[in-house]
Protein backbone atom coordinates (compact mmCIF):
# COMPACT_ATOMS: atom_id res chain seq x y z
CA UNK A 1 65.86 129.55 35.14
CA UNK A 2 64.51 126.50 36.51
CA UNK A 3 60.81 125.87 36.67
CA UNK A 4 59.94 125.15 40.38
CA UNK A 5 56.38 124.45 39.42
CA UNK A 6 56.52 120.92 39.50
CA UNK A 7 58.93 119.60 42.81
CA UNK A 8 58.96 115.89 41.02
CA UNK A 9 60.48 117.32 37.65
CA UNK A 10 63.29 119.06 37.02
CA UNK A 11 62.80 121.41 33.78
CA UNK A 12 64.83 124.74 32.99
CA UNK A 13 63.93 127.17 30.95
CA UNK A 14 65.00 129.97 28.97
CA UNK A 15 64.75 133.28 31.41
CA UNK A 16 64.25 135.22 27.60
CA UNK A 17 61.12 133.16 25.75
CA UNK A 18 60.35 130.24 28.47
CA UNK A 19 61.23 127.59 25.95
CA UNK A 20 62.06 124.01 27.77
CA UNK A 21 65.92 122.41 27.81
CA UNK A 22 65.80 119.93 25.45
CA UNK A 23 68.52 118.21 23.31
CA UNK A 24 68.20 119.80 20.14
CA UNK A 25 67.73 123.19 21.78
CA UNK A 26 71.29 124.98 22.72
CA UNK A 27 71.63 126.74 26.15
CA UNK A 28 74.17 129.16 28.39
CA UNK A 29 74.00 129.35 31.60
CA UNK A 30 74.45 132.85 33.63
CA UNK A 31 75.05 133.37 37.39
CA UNK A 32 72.67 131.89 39.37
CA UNK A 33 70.76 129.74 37.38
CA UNK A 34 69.83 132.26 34.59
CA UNK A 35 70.07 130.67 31.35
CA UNK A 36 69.43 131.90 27.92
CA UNK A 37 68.66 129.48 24.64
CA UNK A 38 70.44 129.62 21.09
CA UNK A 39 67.22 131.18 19.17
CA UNK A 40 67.10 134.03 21.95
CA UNK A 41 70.82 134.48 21.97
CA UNK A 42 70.83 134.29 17.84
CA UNK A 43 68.02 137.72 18.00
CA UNK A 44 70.03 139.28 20.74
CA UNK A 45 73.69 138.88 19.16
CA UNK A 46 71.84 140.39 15.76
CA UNK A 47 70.55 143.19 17.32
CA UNK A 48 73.35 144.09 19.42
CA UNK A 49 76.41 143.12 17.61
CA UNK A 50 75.34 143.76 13.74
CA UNK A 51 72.60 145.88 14.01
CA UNK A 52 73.65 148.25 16.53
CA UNK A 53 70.87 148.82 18.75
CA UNK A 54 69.35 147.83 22.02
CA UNK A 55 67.56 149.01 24.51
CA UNK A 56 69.89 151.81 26.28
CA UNK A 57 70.82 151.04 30.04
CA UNK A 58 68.59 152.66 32.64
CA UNK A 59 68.76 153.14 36.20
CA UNK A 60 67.73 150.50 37.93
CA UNK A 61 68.38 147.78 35.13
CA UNK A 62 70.25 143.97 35.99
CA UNK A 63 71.35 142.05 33.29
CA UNK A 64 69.85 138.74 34.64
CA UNK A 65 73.31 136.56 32.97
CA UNK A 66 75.06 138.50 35.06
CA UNK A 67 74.01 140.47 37.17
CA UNK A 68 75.24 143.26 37.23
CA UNK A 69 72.61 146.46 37.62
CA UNK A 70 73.37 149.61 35.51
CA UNK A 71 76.28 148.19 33.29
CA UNK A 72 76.63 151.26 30.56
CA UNK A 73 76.50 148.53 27.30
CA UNK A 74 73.15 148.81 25.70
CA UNK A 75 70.73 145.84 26.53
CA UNK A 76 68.83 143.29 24.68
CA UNK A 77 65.38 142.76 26.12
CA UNK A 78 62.83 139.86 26.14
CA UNK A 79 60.12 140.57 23.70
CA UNK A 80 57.64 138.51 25.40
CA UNK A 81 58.79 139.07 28.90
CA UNK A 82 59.39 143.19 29.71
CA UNK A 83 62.20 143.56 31.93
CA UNK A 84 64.30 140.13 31.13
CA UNK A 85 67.33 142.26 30.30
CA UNK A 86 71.07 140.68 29.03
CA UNK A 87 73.66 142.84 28.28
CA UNK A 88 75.47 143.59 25.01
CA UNK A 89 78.69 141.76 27.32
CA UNK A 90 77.21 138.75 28.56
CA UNK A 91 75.51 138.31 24.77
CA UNK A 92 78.85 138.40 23.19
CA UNK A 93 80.41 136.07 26.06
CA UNK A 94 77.46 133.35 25.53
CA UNK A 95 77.72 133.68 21.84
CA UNK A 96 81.52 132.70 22.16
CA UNK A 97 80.56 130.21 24.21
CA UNK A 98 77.61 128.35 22.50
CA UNK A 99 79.96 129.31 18.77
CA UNK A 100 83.19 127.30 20.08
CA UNK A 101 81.47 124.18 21.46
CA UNK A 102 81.74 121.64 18.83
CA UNK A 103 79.51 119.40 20.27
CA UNK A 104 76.43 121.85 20.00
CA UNK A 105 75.44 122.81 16.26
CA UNK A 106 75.26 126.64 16.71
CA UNK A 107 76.79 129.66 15.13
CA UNK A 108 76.95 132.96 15.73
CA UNK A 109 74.76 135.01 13.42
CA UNK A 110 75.83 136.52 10.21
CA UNK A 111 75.53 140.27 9.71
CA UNK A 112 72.81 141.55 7.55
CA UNK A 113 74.02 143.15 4.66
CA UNK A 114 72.47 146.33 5.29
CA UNK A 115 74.03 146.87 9.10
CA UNK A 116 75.90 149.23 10.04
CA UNK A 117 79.50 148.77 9.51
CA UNK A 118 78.76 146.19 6.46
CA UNK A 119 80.67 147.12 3.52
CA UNK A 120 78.19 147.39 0.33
């Protein structure tokens, strides 16, 4: 998102914790501005990918990445922010994304040994 509070600046944010663009900090941009940073995408890839869970879609919900309202993929949802919803599709996209750029030192997350799936 970008922060319209101050017209001389230009500053964008995280839509999932707030945290400021900055160098060191990796970002992906959604439609429309929406943008979510590498430590947000790193708990929402976990969650959704290894760990199997998520909020389930409800009526009424957007992914704000992209979208979309009511996709049927379970949801990851801002802990600090109620409502700031990305979907298990968009997480996986901007994982790929952020995971392929060699320019940006960023990996997708590990599983946990104990997730589902996870041999052991």
């Amino acid at each position: 998102m970008q922060d319209k509070s101050d017209p001389d600046a230009l500053v964008f944010r995280c839509d999932f914790c707030r945290s400021p663009w900055s160098e060191d900090l990796a970002m992906v941009e959604g439609h429309r501005g929406s943008i979510i940073c590498g430590r947000c995408l790193s708990v929402a890839y976990a969650e959704l990918v290894h760990l199997m869970s998520g909020r389930p879609a409800q009526p009424g919900d957007t992914c704000v990445l992209c979208l979309e309202e009511q996709r049927a993929d379970p949801h990851w949802e801002s802990p600090g922010y109620p409502g700031v919803l990305a979907c298990k599709r968009c997480v996986k996209q901007s994982a790929g994304v952020l995971h392929k750029d060699r320019d940006i030192a960023w990996s997708k997350p590990a599983a946990p040994e104990d997730a589902p799936g996870t041999p052991g």
